[in-house]
Protein backbone atom coordinates (compact mmCIF):
# COMPACT_ATOMS: atom_id res chain seq x y z
CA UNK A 1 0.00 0.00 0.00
CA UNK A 2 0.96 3.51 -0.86
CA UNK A 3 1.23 6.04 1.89
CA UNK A 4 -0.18 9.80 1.08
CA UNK A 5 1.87 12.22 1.88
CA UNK A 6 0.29 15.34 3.74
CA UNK A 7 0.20 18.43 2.23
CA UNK A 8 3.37 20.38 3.59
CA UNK A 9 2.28 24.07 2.33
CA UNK A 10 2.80 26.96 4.75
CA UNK A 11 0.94 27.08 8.26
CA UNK A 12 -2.59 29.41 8.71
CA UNK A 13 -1.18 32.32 10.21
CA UNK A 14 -3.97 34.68 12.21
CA UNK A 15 -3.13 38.24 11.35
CA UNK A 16 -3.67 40.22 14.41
CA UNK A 17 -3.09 44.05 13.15
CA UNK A 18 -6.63 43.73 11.59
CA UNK A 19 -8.12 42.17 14.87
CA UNK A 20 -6.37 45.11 16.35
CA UNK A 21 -7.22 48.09 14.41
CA UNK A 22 -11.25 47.12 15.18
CA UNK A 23 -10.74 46.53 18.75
CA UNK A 24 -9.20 50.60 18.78
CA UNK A 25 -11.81 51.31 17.12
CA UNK A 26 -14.29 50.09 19.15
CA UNK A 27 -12.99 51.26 22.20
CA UNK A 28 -12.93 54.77 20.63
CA UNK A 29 -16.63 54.65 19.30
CA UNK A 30 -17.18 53.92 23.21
CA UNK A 31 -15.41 56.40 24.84
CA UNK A 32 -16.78 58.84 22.75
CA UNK A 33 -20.44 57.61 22.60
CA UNK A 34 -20.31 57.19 26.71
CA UNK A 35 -22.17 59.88 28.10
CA UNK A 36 -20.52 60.82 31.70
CA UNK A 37 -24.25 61.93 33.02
CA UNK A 38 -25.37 58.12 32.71
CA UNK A 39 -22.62 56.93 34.98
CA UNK A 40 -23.03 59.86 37.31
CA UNK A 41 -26.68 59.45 37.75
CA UNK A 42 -26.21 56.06 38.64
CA UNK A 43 -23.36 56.46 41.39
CA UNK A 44 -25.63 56.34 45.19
CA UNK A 45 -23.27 58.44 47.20
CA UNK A 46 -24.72 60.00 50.47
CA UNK A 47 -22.89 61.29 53.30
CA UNK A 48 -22.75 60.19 56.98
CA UNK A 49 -25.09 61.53 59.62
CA UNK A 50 -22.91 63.72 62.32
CA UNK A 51 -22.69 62.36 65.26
CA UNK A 52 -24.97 63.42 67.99
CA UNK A 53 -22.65 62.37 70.97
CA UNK A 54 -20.17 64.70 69.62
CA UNK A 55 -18.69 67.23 72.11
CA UNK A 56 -19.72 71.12 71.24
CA UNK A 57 -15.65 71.47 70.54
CA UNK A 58 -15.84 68.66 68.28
CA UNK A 59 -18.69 70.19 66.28
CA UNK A 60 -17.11 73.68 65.12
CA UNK A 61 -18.64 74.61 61.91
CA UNK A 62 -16.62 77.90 60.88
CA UNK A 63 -13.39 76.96 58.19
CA UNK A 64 -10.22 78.93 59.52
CA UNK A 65 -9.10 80.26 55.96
CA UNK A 66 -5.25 81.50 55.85
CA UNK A 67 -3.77 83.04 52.71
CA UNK A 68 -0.58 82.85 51.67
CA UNK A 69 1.29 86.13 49.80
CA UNK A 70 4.21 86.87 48.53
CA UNK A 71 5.20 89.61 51.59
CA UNK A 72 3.37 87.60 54.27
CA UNK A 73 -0.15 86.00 55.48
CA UNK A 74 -3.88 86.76 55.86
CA UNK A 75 -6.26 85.39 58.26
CA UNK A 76 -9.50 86.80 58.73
CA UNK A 77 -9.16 89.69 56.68
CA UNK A 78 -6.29 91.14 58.02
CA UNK A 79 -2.44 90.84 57.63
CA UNK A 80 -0.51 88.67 60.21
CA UNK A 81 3.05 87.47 60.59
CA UNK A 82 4.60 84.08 61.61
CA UNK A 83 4.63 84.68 65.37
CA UNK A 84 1.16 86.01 65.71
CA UNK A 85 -0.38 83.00 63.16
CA UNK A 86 1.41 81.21 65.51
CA UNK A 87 0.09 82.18 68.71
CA UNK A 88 -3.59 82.39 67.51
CA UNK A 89 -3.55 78.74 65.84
CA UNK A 90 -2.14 77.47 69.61
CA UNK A 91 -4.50 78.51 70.94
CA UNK A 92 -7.32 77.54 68.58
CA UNK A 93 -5.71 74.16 69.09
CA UNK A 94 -6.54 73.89 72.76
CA UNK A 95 -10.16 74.60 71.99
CA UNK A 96 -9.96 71.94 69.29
CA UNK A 97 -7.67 69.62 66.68
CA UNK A 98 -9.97 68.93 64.38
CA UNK A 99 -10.65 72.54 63.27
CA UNK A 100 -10.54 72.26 59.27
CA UNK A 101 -7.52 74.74 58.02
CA UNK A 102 -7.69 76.58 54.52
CA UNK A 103 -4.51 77.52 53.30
CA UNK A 104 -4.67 79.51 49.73
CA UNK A 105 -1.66 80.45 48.23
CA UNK A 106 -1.44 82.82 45.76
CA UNK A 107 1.09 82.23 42.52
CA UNK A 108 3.53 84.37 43.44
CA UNK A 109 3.90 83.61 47.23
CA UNK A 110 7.47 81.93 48.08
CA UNK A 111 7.05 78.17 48.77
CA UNK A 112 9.17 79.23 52.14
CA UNK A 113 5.76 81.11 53.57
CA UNK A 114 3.98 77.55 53.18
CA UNK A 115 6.16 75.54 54.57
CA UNK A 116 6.15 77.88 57.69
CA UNK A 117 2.75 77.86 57.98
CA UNK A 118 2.87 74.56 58.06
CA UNK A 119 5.16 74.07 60.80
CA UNK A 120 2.83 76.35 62.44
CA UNK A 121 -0.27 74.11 62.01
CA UNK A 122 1.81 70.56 63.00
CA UNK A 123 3.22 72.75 65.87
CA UNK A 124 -0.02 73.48 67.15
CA UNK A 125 -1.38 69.60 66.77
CA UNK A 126 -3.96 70.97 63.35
CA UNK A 127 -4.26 68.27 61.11
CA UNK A 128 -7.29 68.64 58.98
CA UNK A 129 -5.30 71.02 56.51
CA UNK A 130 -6.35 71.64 52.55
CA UNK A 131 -3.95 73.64 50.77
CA UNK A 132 -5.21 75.69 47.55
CA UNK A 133 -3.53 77.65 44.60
CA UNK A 134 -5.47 80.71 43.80
């Protein structure tokens, strides 16, 4: 008997650029079909109640806002220096350390006045500290 010989031809090769190119473009038609409202509308985010057992201290409502200049600081309105912001946030710190701290720096204000203001605040114990660029 007579053996038959396979056919030794080349191999099926899968091209994957095509596969590829559609899968891009897929994922651009997406991206750019996706509406962000949809997946906003569907996010359930609420907040936590505030605690009723809290201590008066504990429940201070007022932000302390501090802004940060090029020639020195502002805190309520009116220009202070290093030793004075330091004095009245020691004292705000006995009161309470979980008073919420709003430090806006303005463009031109050296890096060097933020960093002492915030050797002020971790002096004093304050914590809860958000830092701004105006």
């Amino acid at each position: 008997m007579a053996k038959r010989e396979r056919n030794k031809g080349e191999s099926v090769k899968l091209e994957m650029t095509p596969m590829i190119d559609v899968v891009f473009q897929l994922l651009i038609f997406f991206i750019v079909t996706l509406k962000q409202e949809d997946i906003l509308s569907h996010l359930d985010v609420s907040r936590p109640a505030p605690d009723p057992n809290a201590k008066p201290e504990e429940q201070i409502k007022d932000l302390l806002q501090i802004e940060v200049y090029e020639r020195g600081f502002v805190m309520k309105g009116r220009r202070v220096g290093i030793s004075e912001l330091d004095r009245q946030l020691t004292r705000l710190a006995t009161y309470s350390k979980n008073v919420s701290v709003i430090i806006k720096c303005t463009p031109d204000s050296p890096h060097a006045n933020l960093v002492q203001l915030l050797n002020v605040c971790a002096k004093a114990g304050l914590k809860n500290l958000s830092v701004f660029s105006l």
